[in-house]
C-alpha atoms as a PDB file:
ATOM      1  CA  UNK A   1      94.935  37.857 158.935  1.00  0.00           C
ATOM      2  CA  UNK A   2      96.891  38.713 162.201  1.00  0.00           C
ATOM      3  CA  UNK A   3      97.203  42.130 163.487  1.00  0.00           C
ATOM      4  CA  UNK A   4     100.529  42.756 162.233  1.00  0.00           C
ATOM      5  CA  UNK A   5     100.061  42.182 159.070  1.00  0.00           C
ATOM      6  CA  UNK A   6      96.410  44.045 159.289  1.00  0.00           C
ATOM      7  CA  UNK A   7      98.687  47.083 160.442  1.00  0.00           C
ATOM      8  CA  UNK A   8     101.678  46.623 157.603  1.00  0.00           C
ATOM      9  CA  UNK A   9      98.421  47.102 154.717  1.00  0.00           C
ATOM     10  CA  UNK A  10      96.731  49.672 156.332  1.00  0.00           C
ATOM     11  CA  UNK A  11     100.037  51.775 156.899  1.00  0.00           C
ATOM     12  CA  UNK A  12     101.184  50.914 153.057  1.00  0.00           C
ATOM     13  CA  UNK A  13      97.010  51.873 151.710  1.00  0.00           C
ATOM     14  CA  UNK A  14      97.368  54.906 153.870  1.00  0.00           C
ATOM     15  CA  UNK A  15     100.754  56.010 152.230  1.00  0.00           C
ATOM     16  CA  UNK A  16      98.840  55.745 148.859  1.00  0.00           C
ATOM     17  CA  UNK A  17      95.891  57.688 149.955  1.00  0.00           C
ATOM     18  CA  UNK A  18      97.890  60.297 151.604  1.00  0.00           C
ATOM     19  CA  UNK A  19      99.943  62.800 149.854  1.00  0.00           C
ATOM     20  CA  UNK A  20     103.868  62.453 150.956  1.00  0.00           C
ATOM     21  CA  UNK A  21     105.099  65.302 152.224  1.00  0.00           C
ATOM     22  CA  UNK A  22     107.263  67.909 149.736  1.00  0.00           C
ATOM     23  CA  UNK A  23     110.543  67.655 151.468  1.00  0.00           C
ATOM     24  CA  UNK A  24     110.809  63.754 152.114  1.00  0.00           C
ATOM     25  CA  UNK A  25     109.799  63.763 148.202  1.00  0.00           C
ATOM     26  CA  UNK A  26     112.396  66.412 147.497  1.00  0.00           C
ATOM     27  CA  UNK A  27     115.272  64.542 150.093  1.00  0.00           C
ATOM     28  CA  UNK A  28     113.930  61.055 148.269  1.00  0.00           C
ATOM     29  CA  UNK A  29     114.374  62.550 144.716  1.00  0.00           C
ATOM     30  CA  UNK A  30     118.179  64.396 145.508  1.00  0.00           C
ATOM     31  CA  UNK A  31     118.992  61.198 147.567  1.00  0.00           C
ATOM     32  CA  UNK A  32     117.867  58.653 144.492  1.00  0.00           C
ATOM     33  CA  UNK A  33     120.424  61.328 142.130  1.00  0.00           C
ATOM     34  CA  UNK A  34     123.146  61.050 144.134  1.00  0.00           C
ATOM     35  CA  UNK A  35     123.247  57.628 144.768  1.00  0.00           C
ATOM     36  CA  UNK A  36     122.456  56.441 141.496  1.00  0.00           C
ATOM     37  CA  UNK A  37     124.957  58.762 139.773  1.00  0.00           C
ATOM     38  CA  UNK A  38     127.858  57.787 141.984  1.00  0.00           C
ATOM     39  CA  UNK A  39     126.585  53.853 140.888  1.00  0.00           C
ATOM     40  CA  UNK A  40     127.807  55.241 137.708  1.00  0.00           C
ATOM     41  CA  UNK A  41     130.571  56.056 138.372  1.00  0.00           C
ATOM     42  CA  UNK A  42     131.982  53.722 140.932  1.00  0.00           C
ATOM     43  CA  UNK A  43     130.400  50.645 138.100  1.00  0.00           C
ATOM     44  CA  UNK A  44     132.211  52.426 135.984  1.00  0.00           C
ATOM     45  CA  UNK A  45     135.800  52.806 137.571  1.00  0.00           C
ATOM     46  CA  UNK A  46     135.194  48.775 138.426  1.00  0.00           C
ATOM     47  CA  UNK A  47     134.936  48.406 134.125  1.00  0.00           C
ATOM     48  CA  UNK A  48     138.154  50.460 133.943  1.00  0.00           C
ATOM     49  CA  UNK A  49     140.274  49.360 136.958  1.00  0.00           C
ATOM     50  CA  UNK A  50     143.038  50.775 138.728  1.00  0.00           C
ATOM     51  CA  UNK A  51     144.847  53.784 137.017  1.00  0.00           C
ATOM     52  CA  UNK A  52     148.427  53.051 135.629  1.00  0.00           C
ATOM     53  CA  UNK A  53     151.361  54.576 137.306  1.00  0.00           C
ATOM     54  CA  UNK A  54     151.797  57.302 134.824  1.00  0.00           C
ATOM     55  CA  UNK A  55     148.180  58.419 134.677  1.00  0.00           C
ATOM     56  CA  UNK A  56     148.288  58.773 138.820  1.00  0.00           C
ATOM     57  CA  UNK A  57     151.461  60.569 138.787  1.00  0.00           C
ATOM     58  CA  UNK A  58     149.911  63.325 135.917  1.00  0.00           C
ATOM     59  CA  UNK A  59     146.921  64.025 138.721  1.00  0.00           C
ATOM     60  CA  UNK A  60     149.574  63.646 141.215  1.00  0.00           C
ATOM     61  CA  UNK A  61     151.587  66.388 139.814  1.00  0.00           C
ATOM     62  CA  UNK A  62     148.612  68.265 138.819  1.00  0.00           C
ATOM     63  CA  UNK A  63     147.427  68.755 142.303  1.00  0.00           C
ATOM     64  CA  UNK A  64     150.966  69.297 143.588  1.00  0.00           C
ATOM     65  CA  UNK A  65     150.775  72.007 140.996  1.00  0.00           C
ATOM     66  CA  UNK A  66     147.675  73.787 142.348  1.00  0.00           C
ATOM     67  CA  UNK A  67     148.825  73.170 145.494  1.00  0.00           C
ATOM     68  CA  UNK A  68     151.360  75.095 145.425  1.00  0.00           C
ATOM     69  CA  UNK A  69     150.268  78.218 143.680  1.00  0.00           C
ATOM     70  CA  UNK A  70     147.757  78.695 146.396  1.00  0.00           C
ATOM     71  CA  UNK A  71     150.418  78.605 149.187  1.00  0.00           C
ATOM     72  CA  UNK A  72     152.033  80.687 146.970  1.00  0.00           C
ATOM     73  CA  UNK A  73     149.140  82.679 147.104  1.00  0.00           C
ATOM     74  CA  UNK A  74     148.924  82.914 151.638  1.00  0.00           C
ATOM     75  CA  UNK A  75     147.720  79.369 151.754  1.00  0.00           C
ATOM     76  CA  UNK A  76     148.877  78.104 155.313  1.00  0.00           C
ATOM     77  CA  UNK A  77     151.903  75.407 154.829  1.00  0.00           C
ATOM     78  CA  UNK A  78     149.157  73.007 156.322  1.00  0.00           C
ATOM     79  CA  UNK A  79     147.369  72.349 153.557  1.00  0.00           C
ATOM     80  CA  UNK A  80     150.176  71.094 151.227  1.00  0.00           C
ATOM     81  CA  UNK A  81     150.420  68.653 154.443  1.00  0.00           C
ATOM     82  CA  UNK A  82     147.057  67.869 153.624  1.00  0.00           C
ATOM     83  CA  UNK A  83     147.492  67.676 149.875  1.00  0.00           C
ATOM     84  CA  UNK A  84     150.628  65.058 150.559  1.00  0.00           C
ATOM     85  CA  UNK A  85     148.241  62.982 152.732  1.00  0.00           C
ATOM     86  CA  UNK A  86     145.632  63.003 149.979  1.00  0.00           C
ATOM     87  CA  UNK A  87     148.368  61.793 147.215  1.00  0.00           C
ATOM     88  CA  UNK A  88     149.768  59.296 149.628  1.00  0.00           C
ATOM     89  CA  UNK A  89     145.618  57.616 150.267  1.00  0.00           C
ATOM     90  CA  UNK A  90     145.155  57.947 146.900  1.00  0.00           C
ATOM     91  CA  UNK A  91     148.645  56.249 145.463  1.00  0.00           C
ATOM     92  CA  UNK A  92     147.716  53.436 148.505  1.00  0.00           C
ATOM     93  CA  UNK A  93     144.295  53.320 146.898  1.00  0.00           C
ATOM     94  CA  UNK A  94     145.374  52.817 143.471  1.00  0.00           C
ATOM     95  CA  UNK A  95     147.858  50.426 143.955  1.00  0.00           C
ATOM     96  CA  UNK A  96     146.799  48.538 147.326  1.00  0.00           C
ATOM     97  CA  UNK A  97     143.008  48.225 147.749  1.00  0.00           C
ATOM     98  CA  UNK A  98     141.590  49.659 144.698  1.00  0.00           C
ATOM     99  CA  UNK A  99     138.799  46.359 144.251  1.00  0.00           C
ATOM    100  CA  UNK A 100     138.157  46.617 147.751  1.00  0.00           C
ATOM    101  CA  UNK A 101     137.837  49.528 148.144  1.00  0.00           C
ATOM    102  CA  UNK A 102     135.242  50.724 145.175  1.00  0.00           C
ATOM    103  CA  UNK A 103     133.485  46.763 145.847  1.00  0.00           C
ATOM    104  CA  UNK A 104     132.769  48.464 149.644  1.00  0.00           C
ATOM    105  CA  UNK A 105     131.821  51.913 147.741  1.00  0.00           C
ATOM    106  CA  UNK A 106     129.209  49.598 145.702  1.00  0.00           C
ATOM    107  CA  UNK A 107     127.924  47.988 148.748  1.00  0.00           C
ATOM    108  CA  UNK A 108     127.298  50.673 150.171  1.00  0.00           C
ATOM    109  CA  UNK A 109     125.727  52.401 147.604  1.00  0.00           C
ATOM    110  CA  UNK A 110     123.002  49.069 147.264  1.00  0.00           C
ATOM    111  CA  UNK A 111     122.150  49.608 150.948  1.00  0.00           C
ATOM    112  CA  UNK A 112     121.725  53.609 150.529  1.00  0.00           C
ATOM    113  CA  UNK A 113     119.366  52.248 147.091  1.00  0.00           C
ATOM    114  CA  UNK A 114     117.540  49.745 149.632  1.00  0.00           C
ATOM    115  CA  UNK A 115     116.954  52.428 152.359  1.00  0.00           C
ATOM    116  CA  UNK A 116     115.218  54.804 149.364  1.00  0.00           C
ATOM    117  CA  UNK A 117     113.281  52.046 148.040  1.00  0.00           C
ATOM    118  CA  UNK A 118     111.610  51.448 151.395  1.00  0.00           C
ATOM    119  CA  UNK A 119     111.104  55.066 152.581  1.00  0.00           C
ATOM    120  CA  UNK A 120     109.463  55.866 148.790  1.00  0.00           C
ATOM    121  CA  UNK A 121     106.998  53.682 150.389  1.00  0.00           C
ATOM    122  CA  UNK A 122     106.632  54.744 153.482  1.00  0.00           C
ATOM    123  CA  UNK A 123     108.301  52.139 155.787  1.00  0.00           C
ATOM    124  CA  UNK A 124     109.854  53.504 158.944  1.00  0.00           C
ATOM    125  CA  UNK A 125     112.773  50.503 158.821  1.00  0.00           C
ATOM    126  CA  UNK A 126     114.108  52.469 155.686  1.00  0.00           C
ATOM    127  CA  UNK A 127     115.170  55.551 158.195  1.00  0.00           C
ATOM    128  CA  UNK A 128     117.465  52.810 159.958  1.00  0.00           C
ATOM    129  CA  UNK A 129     118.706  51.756 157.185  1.00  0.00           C
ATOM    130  CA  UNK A 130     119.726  54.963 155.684  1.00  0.00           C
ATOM    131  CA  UNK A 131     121.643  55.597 159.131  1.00  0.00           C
ATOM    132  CA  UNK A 132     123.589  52.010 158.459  1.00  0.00           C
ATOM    133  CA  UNK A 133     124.323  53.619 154.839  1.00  0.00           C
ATOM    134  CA  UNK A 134     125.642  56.754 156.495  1.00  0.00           C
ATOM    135  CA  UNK A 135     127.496  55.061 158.510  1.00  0.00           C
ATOM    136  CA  UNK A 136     129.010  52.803 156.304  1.00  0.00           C
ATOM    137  CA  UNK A 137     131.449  55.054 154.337  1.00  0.00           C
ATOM    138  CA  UNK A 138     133.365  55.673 157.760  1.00  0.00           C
ATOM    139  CA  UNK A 139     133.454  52.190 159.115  1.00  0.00           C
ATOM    140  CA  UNK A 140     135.097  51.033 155.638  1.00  0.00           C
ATOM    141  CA  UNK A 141     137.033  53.773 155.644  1.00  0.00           C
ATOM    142  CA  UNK A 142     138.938  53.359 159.110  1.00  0.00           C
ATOM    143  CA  UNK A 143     139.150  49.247 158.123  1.00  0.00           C
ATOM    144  CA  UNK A 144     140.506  49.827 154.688  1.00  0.00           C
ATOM    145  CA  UNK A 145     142.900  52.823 155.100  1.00  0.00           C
ATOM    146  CA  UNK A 146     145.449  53.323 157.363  1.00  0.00           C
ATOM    147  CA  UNK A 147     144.770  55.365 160.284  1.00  0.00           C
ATOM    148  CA  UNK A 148     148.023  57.219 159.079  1.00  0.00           C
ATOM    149  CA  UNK A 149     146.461  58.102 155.934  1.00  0.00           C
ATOM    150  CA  UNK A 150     143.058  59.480 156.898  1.00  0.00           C
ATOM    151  CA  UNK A 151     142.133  62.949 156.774  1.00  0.00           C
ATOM    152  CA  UNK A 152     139.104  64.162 159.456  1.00  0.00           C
ATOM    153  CA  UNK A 153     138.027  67.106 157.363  1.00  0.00           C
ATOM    154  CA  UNK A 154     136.214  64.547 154.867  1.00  0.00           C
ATOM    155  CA  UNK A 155     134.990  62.347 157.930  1.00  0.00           C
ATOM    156  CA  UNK A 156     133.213  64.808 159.909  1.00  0.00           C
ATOM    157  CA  UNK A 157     131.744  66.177 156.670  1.00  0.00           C
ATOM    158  CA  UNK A 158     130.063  62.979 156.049  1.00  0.00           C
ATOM    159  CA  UNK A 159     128.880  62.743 159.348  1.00  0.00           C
ATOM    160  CA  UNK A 160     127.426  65.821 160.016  1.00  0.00           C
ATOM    161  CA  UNK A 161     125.760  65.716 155.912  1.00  0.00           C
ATOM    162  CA  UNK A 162     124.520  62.011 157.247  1.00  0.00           C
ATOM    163  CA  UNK A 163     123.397  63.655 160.439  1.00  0.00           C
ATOM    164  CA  UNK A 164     121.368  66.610 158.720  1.00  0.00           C
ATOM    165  CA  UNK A 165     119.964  64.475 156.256  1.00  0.00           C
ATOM    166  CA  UNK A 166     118.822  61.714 158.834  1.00  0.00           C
ATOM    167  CA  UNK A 167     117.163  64.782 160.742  1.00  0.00           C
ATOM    168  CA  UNK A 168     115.574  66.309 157.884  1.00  0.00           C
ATOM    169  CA  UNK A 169     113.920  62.193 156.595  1.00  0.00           C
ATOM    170  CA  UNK A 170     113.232  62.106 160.698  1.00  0.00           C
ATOM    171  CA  UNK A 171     111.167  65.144 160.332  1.00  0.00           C
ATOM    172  CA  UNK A 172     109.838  64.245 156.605  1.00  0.00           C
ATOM    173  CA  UNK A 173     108.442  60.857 158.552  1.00  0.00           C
ATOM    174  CA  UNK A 174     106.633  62.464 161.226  1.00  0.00           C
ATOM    175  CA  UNK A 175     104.716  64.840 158.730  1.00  0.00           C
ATOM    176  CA  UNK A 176     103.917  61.997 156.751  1.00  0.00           C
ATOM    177  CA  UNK A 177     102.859  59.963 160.384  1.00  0.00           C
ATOM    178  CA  UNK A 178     101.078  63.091 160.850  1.00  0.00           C
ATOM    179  CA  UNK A 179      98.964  62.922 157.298  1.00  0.00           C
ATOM    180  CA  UNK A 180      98.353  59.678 157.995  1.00  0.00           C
ATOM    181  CA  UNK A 181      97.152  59.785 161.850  1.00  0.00           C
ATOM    182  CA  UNK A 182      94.723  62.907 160.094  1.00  0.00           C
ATOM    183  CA  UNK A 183      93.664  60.424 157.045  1.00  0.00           C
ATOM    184  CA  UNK A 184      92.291  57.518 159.408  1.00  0.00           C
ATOM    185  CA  UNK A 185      90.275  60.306 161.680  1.00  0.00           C
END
């Protein structure tokens, strides 16, 4: 047996021997949820398809409605800018992309799956491909949507979620390198 594969079974027999830490169990756990849950429900808009014109023009209306009673209420006039943006992505959605679009979602979603599988057991490559994952939804984004059509707000919330959980795995890893490094002395 060479040395790099002597190295690949003594890292995966030390995993088992040594306890993972709570919070990369507790990230691995919420992470599994979430990704698995919106599997769901992306398989599930796939089985149903695109909405019909009537059914997008009730939500449409709907969220014109709430709109407006909370710039009735002091809401700045920005956010029904905002909320016209939103109806105009998700009409061009609908209509335009809609396969694409939830077929990139489920793509996605498989590589997010992969990078769990391979952290659960303690390989190091599954932190690089959880970044690919979180950076995924905002690559598709930009090449599916217009650029006219693309809010921020939700982009820099996905980066900075990506970028806290990435930290917090980063810092789950080097407890568990830690545990290990402890195990083998």
């Amino acid at each position: 047996m060479n040395y790099s594969s002597e190295t690949h079974v003594q890292d995966y027999t030390s995993l088992s021997t040594t306890k993972r830490p709570k919070l990369l169990s507790l990230l691995l756990l919420l992470s599994s949820i979430y990704i698995l849950s919106t599997l769901t429900a992306v398989t599930q808009r796939l089985i149903d398809g695109p909405m019909t014109q009537v059914q997008l023009e009730q939500q449409m209306s709907a969220l014109y409605g709430e709109t407006q009673i909370l710039v009735n209420q002091g809401a700045s006039p920005e956010y029904m800018q905002s909320t016209q943006k939103i109806v105009e992505n998700s009409r061009y959605i609908n209509n335009e992309v809609f396969y694409l679009s939830n077929y990139s979602l489920l793509g996605t979603l498989i590589v997010g799956l992969i990078s769990v599988f391979l952290m659960f057991f303690g390989f190091k490559i599954g932190l690089c491909v959880y970044l690919v994952y979180s950076i995924l939804p905002i690559i598709t984004m930009y090449l599916i949507t217009p650029a006219g059509l693309i809010l921020e707000t939700p982009i820099l919330i996905i980066a900075f979620s990506s970028a806290v959980l990435l930290f917090l795995y980063t810092i789950g890893f080097n407890k568990l390198d830690e545990a290990k490094k402890a195990a083998n002395a």
